[in-house]
Protein backbone atom coordinates (compact mmCIF):
# COMPACT_ATOMS: atom_id res chain seq x y z
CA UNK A 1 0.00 0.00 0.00
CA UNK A 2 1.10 3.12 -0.61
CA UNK A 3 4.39 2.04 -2.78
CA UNK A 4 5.71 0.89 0.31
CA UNK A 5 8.09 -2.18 -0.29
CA UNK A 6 7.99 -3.15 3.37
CA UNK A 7 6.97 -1.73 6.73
CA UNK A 8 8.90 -0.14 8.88
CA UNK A 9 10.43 -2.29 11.79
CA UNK A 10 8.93 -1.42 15.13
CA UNK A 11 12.16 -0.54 17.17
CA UNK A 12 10.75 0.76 20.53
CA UNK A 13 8.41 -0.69 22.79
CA UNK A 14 6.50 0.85 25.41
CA UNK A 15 5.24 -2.14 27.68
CA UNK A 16 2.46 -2.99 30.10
CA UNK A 17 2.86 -1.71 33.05
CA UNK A 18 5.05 1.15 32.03
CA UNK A 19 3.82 5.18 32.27
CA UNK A 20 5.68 7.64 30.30
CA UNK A 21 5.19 11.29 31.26
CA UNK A 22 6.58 13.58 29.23
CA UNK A 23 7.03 14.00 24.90
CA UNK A 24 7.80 10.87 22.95
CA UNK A 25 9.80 11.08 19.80
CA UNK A 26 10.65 8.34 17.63
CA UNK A 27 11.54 7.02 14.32
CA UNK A 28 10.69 3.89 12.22
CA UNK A 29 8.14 1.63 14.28
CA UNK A 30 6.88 2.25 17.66
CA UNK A 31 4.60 -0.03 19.63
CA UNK A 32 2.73 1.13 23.02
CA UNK A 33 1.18 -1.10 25.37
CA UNK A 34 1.35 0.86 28.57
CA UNK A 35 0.59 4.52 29.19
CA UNK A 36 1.66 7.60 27.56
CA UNK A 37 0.89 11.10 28.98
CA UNK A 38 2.70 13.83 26.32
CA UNK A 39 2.60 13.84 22.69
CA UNK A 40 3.90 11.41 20.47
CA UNK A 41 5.23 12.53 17.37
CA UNK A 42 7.50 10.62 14.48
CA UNK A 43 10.59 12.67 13.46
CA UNK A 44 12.23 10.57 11.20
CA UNK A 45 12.32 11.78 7.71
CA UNK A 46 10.96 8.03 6.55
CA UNK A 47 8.05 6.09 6.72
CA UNK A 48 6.99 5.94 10.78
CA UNK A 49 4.91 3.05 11.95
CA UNK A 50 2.69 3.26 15.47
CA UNK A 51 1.25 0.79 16.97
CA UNK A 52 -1.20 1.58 19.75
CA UNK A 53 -3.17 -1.40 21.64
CA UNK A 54 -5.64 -2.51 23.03
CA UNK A 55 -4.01 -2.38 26.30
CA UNK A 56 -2.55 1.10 26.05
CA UNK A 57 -3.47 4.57 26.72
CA UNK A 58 -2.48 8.04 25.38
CA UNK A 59 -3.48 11.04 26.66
CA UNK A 60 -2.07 13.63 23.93
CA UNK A 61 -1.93 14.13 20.70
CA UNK A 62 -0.36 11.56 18.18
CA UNK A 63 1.36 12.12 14.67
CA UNK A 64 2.97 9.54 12.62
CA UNK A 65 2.70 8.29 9.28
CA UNK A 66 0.99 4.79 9.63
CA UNK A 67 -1.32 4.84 12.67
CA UNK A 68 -2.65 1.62 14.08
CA UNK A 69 -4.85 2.44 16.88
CA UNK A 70 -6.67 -0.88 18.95
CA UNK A 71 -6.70 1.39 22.71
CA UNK A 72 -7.80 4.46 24.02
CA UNK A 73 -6.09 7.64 22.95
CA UNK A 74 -7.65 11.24 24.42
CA UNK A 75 -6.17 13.89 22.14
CA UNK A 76 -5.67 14.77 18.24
CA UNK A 77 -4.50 12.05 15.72
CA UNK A 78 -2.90 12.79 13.03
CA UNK A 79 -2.33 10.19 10.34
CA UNK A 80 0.28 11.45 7.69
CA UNK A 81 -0.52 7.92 5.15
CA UNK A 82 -2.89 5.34 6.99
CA UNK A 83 -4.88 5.64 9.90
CA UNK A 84 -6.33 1.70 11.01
CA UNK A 85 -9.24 1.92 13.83
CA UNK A 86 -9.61 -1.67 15.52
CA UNK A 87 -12.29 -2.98 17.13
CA UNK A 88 -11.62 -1.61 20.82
CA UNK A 89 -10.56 2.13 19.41
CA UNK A 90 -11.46 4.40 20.84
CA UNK A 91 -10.35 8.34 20.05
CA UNK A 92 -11.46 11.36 22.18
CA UNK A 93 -10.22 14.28 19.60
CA UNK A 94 -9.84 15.12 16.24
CA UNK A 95 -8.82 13.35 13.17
CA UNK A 96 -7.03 13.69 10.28
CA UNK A 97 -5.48 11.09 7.78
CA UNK A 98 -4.93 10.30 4.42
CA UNK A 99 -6.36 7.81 3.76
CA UNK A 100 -9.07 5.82 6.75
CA UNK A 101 -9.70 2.49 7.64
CA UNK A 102 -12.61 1.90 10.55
CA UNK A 103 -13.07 -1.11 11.68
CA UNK A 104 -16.73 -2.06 13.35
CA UNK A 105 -16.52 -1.22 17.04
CA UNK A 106 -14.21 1.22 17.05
CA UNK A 107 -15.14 4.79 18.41
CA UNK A 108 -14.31 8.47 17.53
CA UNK A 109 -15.69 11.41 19.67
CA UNK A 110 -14.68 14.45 17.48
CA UNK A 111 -14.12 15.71 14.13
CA UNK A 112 -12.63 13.87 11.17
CA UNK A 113 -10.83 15.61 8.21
CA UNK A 114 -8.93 14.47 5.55
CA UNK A 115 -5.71 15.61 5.30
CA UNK A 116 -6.04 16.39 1.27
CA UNK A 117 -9.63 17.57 1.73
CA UNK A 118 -9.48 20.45 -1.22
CA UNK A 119 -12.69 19.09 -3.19
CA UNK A 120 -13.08 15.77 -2.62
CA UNK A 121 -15.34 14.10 -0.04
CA UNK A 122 -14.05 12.06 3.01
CA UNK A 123 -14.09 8.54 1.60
CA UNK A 124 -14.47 5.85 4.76
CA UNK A 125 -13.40 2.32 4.62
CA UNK A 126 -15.33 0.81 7.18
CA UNK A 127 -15.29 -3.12 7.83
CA UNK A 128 -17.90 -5.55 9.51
CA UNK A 129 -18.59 -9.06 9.88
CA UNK A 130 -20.30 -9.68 7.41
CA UNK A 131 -18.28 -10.81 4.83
């Protein structure tokens, strides 16, 4: 997807258990499964992978490339390529992306805006079970 040939490798893990106060930077892949209070923001020049799940939490605003969110995250999202929404999102904040994929059960009190939004309409991707 994308062009990408392969996706990025997910160097830094935030684990269970584990609270981080304060602003998280990082580049290539990041995965969180404990709690983050600051923003976390991708400053590599690349292609940035997060991976947020269903056992973490984020209270701040989030920017990276490809987003996949499966927790709870209470601030802004910001999607640079690919935003994913599992089953157990759920977003308190804006959103923007590129491009959206919403999977049934996931949940998103606040705005949503595409980030190339000159004429064209917000085009959602949304999944179910039904086939």
């Amino acid at each position: 997807m994308f062009g990408w040939k392969k996706t990025p490798l997910i160097r830094t893990l935030v684990g269970e258990g584990t609270v981080i106060t304060g602003e998280l930077r990082f580049a290539d892949g990041l995965r969180i499964d404990g709690e983050v209070v600051g923003n976390i923001t991708c400053t590599g020049e690349g292609r940035s992978l997060l991976v947020i799940s269903d056992k973490a939490k984020v209270t701040g605003k989030v920017r990276a490339g490809h987003v996949i969110i499966n927790g709870t995250v209470n601030g802004p999202v910001i999607a640079e390529d690919l935003l994913e929404l599992q089953p157990k999102a759920r977003i308190v904040g804006d959103v923007r992306y590129e491009a959206l994929e919403m999977h049934q059960g996931a949940t998103i009190d606040g705005e949503l805006h595409p980030l190339k939004s000159d004429d064209k309409p917000a085009a959602l991707k949304l999944a179910s079970n039904n086939g």
